[in-house]
C-alpha atoms as a PDB file:
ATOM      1  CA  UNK A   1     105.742 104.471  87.924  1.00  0.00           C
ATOM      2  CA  UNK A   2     106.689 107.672  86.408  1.00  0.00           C
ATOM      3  CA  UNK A   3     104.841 111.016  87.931  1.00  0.00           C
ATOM      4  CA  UNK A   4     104.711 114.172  85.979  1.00  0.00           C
ATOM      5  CA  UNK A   5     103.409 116.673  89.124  1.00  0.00           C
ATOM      6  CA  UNK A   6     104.966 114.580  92.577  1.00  0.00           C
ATOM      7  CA  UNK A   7     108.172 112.624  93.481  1.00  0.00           C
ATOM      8  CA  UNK A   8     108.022 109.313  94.943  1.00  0.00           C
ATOM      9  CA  UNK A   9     110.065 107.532  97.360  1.00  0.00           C
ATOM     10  CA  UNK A  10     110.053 105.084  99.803  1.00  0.00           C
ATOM     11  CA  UNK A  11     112.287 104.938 103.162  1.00  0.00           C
ATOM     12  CA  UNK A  12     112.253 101.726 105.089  1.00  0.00           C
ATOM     13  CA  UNK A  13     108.976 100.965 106.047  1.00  0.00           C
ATOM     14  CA  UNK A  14     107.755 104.853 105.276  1.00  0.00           C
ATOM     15  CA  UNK A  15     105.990 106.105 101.929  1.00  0.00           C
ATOM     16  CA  UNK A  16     107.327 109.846 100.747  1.00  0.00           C
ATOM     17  CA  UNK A  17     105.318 112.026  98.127  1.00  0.00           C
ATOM     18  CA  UNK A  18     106.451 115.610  97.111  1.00  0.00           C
ATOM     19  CA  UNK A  19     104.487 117.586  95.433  1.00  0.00           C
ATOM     20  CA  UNK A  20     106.792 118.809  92.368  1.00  0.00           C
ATOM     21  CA  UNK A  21     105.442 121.912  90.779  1.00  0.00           C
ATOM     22  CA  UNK A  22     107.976 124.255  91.176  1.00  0.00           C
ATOM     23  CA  UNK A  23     107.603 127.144  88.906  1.00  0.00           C
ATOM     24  CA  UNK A  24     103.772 127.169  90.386  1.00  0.00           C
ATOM     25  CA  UNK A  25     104.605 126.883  93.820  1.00  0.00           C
ATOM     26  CA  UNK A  26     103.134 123.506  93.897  1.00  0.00           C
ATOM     27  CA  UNK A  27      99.748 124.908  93.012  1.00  0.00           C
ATOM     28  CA  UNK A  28      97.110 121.760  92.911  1.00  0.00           C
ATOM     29  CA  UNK A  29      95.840 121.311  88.993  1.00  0.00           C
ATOM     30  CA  UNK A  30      93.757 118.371  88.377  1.00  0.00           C
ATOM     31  CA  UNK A  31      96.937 116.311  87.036  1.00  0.00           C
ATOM     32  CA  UNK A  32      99.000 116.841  90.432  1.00  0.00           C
ATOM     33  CA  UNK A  33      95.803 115.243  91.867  1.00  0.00           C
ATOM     34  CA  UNK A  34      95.546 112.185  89.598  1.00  0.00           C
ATOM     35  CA  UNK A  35      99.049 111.243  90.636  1.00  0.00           C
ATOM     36  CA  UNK A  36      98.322 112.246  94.345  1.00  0.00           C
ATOM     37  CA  UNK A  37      95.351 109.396  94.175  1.00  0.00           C
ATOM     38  CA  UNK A  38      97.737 107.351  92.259  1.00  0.00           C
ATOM     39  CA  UNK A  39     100.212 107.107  94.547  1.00  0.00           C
ATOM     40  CA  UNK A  40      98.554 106.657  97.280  1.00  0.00           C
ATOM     41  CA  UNK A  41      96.466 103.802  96.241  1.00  0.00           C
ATOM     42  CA  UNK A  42      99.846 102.340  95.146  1.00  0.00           C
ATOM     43  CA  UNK A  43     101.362 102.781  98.857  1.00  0.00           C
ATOM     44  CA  UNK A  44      97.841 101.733 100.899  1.00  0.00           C
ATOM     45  CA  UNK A  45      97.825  98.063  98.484  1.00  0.00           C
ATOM     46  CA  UNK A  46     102.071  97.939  99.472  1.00  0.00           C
ATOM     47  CA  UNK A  47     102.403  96.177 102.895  1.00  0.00           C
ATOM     48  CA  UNK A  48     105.787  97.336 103.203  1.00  0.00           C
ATOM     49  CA  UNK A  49     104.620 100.868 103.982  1.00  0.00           C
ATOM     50  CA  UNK A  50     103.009 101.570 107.141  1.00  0.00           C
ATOM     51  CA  UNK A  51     102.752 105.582 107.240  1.00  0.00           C
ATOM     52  CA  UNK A  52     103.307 107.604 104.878  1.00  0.00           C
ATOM     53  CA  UNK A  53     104.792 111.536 104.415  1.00  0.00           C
ATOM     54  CA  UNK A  54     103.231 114.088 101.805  1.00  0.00           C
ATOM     55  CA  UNK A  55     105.468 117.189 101.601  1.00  0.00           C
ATOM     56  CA  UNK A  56     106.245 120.256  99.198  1.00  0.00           C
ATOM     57  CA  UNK A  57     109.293 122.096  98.365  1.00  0.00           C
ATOM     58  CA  UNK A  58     110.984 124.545 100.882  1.00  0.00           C
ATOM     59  CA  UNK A  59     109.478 127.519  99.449  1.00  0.00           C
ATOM     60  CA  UNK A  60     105.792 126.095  99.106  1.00  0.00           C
ATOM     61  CA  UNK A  61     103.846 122.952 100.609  1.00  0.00           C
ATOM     62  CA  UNK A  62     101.367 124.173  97.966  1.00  0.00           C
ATOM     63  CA  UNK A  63     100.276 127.793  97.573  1.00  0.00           C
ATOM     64  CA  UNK A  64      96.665 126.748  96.541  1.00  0.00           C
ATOM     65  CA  UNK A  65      94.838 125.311  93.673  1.00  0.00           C
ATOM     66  CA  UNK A  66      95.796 126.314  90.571  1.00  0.00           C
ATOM     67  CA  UNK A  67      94.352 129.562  89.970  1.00  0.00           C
ATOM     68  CA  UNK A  68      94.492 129.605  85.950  1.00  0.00           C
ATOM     69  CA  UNK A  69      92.836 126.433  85.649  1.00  0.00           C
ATOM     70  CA  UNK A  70      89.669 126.908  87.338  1.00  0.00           C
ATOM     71  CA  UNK A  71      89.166 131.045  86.696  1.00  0.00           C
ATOM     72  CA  UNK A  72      87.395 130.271  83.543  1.00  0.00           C
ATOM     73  CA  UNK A  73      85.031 127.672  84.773  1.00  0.00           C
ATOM     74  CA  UNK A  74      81.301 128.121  84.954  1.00  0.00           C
ATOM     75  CA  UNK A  75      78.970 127.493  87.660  1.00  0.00           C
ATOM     76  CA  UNK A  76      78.099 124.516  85.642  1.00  0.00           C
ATOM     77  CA  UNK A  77      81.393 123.432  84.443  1.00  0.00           C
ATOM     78  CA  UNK A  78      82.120 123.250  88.565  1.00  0.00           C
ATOM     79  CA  UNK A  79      78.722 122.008  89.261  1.00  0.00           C
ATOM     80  CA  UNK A  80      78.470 119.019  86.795  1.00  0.00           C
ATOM     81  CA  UNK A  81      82.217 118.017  87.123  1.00  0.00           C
ATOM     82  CA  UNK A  82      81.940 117.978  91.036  1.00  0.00           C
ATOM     83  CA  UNK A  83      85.244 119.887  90.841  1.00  0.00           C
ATOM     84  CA  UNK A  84      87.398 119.575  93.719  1.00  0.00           C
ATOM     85  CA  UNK A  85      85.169 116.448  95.299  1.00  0.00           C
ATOM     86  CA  UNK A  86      86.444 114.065  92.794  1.00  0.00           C
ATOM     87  CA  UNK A  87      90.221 112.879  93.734  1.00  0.00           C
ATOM     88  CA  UNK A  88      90.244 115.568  96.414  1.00  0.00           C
ATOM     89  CA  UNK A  89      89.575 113.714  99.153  1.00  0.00           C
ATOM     90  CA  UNK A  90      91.557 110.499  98.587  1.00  0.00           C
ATOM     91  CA  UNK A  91      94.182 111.919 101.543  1.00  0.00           C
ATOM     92  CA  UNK A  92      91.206 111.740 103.865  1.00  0.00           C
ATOM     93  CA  UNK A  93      90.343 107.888 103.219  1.00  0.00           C
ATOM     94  CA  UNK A  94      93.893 106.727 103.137  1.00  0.00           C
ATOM     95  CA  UNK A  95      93.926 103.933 106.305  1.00  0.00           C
ATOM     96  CA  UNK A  96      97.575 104.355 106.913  1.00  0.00           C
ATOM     97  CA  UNK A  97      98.409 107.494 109.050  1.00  0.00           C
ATOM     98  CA  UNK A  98      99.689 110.460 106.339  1.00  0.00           C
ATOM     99  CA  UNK A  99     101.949 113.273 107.662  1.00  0.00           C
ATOM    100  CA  UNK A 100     101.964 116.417 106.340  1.00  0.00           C
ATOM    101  CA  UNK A 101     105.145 117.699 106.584  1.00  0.00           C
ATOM    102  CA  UNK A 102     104.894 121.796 105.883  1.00  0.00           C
ATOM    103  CA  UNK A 103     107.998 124.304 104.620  1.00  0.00           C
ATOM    104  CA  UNK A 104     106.504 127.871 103.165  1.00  0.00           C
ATOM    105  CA  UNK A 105     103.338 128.290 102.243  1.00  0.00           C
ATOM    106  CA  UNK A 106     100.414 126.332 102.948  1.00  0.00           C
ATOM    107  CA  UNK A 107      97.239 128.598 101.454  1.00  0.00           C
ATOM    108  CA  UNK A 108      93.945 128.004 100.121  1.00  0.00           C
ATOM    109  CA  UNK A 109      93.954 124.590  98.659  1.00  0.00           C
ATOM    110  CA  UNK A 110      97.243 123.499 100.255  1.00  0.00           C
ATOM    111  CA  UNK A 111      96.219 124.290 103.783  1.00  0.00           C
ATOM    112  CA  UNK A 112      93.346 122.299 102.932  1.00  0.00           C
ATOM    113  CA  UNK A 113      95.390 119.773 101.837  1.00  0.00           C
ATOM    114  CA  UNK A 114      97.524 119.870 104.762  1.00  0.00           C
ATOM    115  CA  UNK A 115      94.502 119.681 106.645  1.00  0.00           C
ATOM    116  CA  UNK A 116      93.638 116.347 105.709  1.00  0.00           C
ATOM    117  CA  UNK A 117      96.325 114.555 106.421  1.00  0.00           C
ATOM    118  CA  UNK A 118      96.156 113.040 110.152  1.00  0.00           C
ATOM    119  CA  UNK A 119      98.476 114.932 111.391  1.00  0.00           C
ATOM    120  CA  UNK A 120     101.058 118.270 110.516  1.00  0.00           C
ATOM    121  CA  UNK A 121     104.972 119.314 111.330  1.00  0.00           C
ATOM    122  CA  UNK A 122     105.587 122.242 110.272  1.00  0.00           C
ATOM    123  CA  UNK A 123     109.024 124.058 109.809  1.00  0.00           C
ATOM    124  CA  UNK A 124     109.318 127.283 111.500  1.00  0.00           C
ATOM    125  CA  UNK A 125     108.774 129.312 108.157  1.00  0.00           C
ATOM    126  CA  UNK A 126     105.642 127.832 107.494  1.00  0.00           C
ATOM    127  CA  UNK A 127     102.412 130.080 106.874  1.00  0.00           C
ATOM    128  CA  UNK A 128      98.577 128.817 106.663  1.00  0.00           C
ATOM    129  CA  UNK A 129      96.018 130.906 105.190  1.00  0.00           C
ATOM    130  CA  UNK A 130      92.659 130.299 103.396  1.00  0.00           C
ATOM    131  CA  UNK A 131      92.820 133.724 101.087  1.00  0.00           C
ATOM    132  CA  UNK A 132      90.025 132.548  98.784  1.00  0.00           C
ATOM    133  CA  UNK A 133      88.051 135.922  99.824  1.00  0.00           C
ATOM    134  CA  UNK A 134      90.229 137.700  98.512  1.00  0.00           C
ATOM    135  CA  UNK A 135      89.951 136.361  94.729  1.00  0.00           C
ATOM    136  CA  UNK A 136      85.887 136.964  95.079  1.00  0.00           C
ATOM    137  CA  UNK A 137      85.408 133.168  96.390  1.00  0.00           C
ATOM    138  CA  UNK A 138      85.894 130.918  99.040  1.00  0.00           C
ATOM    139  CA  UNK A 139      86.986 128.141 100.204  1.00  0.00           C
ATOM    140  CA  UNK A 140      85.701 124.935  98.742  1.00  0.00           C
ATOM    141  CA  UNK A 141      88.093 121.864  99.732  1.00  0.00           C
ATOM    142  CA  UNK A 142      87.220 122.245 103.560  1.00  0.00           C
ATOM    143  CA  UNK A 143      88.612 125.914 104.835  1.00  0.00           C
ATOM    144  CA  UNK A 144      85.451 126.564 106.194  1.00  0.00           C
ATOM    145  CA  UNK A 145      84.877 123.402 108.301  1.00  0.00           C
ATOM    146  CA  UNK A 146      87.948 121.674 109.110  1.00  0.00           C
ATOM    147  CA  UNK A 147      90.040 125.004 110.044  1.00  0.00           C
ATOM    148  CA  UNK A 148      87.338 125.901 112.128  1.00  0.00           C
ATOM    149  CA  UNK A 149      87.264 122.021 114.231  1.00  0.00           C
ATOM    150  CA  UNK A 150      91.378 122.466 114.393  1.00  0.00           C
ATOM    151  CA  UNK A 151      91.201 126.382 115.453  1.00  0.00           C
ATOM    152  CA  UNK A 152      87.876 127.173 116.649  1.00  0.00           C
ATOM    153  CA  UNK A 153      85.206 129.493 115.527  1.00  0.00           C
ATOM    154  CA  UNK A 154      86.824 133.133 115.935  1.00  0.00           C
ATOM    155  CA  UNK A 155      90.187 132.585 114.252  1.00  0.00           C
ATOM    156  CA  UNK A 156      89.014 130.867 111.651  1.00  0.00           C
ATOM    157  CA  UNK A 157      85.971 133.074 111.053  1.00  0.00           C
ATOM    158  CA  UNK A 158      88.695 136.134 110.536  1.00  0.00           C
ATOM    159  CA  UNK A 159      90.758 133.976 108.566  1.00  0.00           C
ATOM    160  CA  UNK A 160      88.391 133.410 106.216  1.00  0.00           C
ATOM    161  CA  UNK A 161      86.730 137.129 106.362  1.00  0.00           C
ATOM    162  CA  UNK A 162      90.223 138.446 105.417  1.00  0.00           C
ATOM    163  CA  UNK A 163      92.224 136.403 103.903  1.00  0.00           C
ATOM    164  CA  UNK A 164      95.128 136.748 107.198  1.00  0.00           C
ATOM    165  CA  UNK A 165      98.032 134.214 107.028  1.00  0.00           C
ATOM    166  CA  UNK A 166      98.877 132.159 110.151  1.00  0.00           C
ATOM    167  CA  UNK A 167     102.798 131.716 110.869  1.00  0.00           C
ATOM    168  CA  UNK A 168     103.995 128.371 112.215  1.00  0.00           C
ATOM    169  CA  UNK A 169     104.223 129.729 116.071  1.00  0.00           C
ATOM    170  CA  UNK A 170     100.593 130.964 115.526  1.00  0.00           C
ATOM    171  CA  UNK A 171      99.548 127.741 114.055  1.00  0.00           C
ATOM    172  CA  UNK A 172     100.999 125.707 116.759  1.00  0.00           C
ATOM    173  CA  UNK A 173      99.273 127.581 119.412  1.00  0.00           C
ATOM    174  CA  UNK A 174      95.977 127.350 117.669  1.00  0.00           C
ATOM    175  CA  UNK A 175      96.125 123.670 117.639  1.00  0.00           C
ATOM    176  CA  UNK A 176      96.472 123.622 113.686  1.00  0.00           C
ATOM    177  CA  UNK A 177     100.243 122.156 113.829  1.00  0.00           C
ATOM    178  CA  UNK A 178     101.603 119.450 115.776  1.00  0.00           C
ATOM    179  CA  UNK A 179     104.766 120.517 116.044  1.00  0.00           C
ATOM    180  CA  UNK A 180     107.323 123.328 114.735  1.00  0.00           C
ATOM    181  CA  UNK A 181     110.839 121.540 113.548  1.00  0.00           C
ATOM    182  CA  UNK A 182     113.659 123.377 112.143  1.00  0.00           C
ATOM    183  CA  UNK A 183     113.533 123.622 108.511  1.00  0.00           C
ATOM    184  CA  UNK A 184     116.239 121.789 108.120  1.00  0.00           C
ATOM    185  CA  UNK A 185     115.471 118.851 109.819  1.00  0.00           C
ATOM    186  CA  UNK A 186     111.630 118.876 108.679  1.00  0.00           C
ATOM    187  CA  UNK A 187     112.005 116.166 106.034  1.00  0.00           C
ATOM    188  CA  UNK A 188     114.414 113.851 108.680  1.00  0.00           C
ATOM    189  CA  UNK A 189     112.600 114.237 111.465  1.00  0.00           C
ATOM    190  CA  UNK A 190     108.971 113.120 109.651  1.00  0.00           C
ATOM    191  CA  UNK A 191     110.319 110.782 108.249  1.00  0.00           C
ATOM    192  CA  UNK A 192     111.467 109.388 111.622  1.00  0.00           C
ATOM    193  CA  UNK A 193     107.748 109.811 112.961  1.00  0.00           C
ATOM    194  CA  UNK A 194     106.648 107.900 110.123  1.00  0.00           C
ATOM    195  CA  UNK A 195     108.775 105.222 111.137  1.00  0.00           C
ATOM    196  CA  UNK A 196     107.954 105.289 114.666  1.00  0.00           C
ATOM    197  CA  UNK A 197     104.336 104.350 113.470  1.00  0.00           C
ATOM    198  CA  UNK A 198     104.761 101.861 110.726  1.00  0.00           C
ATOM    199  CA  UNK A 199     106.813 100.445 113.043  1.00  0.00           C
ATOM    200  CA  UNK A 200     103.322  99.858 115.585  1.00  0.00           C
ATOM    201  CA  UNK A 201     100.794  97.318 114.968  1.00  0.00           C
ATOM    202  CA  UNK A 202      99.048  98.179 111.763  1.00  0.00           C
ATOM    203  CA  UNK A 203      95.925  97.229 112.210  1.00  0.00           C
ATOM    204  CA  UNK A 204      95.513  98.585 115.742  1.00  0.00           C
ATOM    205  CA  UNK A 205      96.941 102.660 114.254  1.00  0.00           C
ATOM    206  CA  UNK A 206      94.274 102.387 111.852  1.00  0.00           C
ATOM    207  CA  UNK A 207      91.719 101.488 114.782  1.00  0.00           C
ATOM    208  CA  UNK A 208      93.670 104.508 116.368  1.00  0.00           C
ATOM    209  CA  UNK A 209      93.538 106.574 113.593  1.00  0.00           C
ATOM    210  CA  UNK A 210      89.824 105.710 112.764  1.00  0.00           C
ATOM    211  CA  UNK A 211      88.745 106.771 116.313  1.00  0.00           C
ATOM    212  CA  UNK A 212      90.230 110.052 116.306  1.00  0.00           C
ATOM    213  CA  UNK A 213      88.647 111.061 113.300  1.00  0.00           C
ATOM    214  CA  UNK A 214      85.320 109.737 114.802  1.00  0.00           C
ATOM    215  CA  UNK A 215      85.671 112.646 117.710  1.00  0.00           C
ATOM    216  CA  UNK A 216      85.362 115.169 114.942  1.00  0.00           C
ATOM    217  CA  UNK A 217      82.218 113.593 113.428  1.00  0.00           C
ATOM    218  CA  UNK A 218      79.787 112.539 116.854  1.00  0.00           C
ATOM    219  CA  UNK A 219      79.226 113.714 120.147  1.00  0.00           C
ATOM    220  CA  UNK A 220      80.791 112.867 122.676  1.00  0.00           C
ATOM    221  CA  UNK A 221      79.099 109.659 124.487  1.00  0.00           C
ATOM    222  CA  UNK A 222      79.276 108.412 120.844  1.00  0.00           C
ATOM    223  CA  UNK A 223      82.565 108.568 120.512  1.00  0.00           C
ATOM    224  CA  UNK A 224      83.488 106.839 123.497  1.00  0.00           C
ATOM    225  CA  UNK A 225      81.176 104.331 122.723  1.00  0.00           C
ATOM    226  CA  UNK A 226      82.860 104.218 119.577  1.00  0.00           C
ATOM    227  CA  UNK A 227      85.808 103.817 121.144  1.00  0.00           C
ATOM    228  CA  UNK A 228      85.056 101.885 124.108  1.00  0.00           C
ATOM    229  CA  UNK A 229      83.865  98.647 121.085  1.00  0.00           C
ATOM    230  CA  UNK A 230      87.194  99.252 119.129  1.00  0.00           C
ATOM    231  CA  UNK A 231      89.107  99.230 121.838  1.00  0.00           C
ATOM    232  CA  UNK A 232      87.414  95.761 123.297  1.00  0.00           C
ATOM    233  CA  UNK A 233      88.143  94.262 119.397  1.00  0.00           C
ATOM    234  CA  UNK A 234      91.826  94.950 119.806  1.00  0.00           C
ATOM    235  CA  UNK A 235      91.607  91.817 122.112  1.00  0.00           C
ATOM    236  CA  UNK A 236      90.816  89.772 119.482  1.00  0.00           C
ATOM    237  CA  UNK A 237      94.162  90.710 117.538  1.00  0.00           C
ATOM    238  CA  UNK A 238      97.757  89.003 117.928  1.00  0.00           C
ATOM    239  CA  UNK A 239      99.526  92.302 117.993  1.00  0.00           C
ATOM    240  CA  UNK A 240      98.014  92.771 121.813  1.00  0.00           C
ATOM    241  CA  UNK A 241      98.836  89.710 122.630  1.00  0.00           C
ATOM    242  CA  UNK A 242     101.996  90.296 121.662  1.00  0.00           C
ATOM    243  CA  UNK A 243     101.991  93.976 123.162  1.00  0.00           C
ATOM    244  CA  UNK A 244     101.095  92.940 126.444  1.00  0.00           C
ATOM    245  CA  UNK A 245     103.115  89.958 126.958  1.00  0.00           C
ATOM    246  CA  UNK A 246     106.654  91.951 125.689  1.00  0.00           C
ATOM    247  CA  UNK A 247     105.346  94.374 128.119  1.00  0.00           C
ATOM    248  CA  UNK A 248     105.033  92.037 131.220  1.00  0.00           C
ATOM    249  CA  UNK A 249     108.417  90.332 130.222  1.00  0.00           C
ATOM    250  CA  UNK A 250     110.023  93.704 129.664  1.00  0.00           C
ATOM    251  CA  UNK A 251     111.164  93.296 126.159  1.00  0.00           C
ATOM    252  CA  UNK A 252     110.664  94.752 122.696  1.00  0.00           C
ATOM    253  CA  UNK A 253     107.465  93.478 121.053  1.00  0.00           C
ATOM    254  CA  UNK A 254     107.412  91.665 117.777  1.00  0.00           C
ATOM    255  CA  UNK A 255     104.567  92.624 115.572  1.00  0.00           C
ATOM    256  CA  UNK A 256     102.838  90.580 113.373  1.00  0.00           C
ATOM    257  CA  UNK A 257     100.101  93.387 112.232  1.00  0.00           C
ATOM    258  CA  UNK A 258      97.609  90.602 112.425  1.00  0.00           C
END
């Protein structure tokens, strides 16, 4: 299928989007979404792809939602389109892991963006910010409340207050980035991750993957609760089987992601 705001590729067993709005800095208009969605509907339904990449340009991730398009909205025109909810969140219910893989700038609606995805490598000239303050709003596609679970209450309060942007070391330390990876090498070495994953048992990353997010959503004894039942219904899957028995016999398992 033809995009007209991302590129699409696949590598092996790993799903690439770019977002591919150059002369905007891959701001996020409502059509760059629509193919976002698209896309990755298309790679959850493939089972060829078991993790996927979302990445920008090396100048720009994406430097925020797209400014012209929403300043002359009304509160109602925002209101009764739910704008930002609808399509927004689709990175958040994808099953299959989803690395964001960050070059430049990553501010306002592309941090946010970044943010959803499972997991972020950034490349050491990256820079997170949520400067919504400083256009008279704020943020409205989760600055507020997932910075603040990744960095904690203080930084992200003043981040927010002022409008500061985070470089990659910064953002590392904070807990906001995985890892820092030479620019060069960003796209290669994400891409390798990927692969590392899809090449797991599917169905027991996305128990994984589901139980991580879970900490961020319960307390505590909940969680491990949580995670104590998921962890007994792995049992019931060939893929431990499997695990286990390569692992006893000291060879490579075969997964059957069943």
């Amino acid at each position: 299928m033809a995009y007209e705001f991302i590129l699409v590729e696949t590598r092996g067993p790993v799903g690439l989007i770019t977002l591919n709005r150059p002369k905007a800095l891959n701001a996020l208009c409502a059509g760059l979404i629509a193919d976002l969605g698209k896309a990755l509907d298309d790679m959850e339904a493939d089972d060829n792809i078991g993790a996927i990449v979302l990445t920008g340009s090396e100048k720009a991730f994406a430097a925020g939602a797209d400014i012209k398009e929403m300043s002359g909205k009304s509160y109602m025109d925002v209101y009764l389109q739910d704008f930002i909810t609808k399509g927004w969140e689709r990175v958040t219910t994808c099953r299959k892991p989803v690395i964001a893989a960050v070059s430049g700038y990553a501010l306002g609606g592309g941090c946010e963006m970044a943010m959803m995805c499972d997991f972020i490598l950034a490349a050491e000239t990256a820079k997170f910010g949520q400067p919504e303050i400083t256009i008279g709003t704020i943020p409205g596609a989760g600055g507020t409340q997932r910075l603040t679970r990744f960095v904690g209450k203080s930084k992200a309060m003043e981040m927010n207050l002022t409008g500061r942007i985070m470089d990659a070391e910064e953002a590392e330390r904070a807990g906001l980035v995985s890892r820092i990876i030479p620019a060069t090498e960003l796209i290669s070495e994400a891409v390798a991750t990927a692969e590392k994953i899809a090449g797991l048992s599917r169905p027991v990353v996305m128990m994984a993957k589901e139980c991580v997010n879970k900490a961020y959503e319960t307390t505590l004894s909940e969680g491990v609760k949580f995670e104590r039942r998921v962890f007994h219904s792995t049992f019931a899957t060939e893929d431990q089987k499997e695990g286990m028995a390569a692992f006893v016999e000291k060879r490579t398992p075969n997964f059957k992601n069943r």
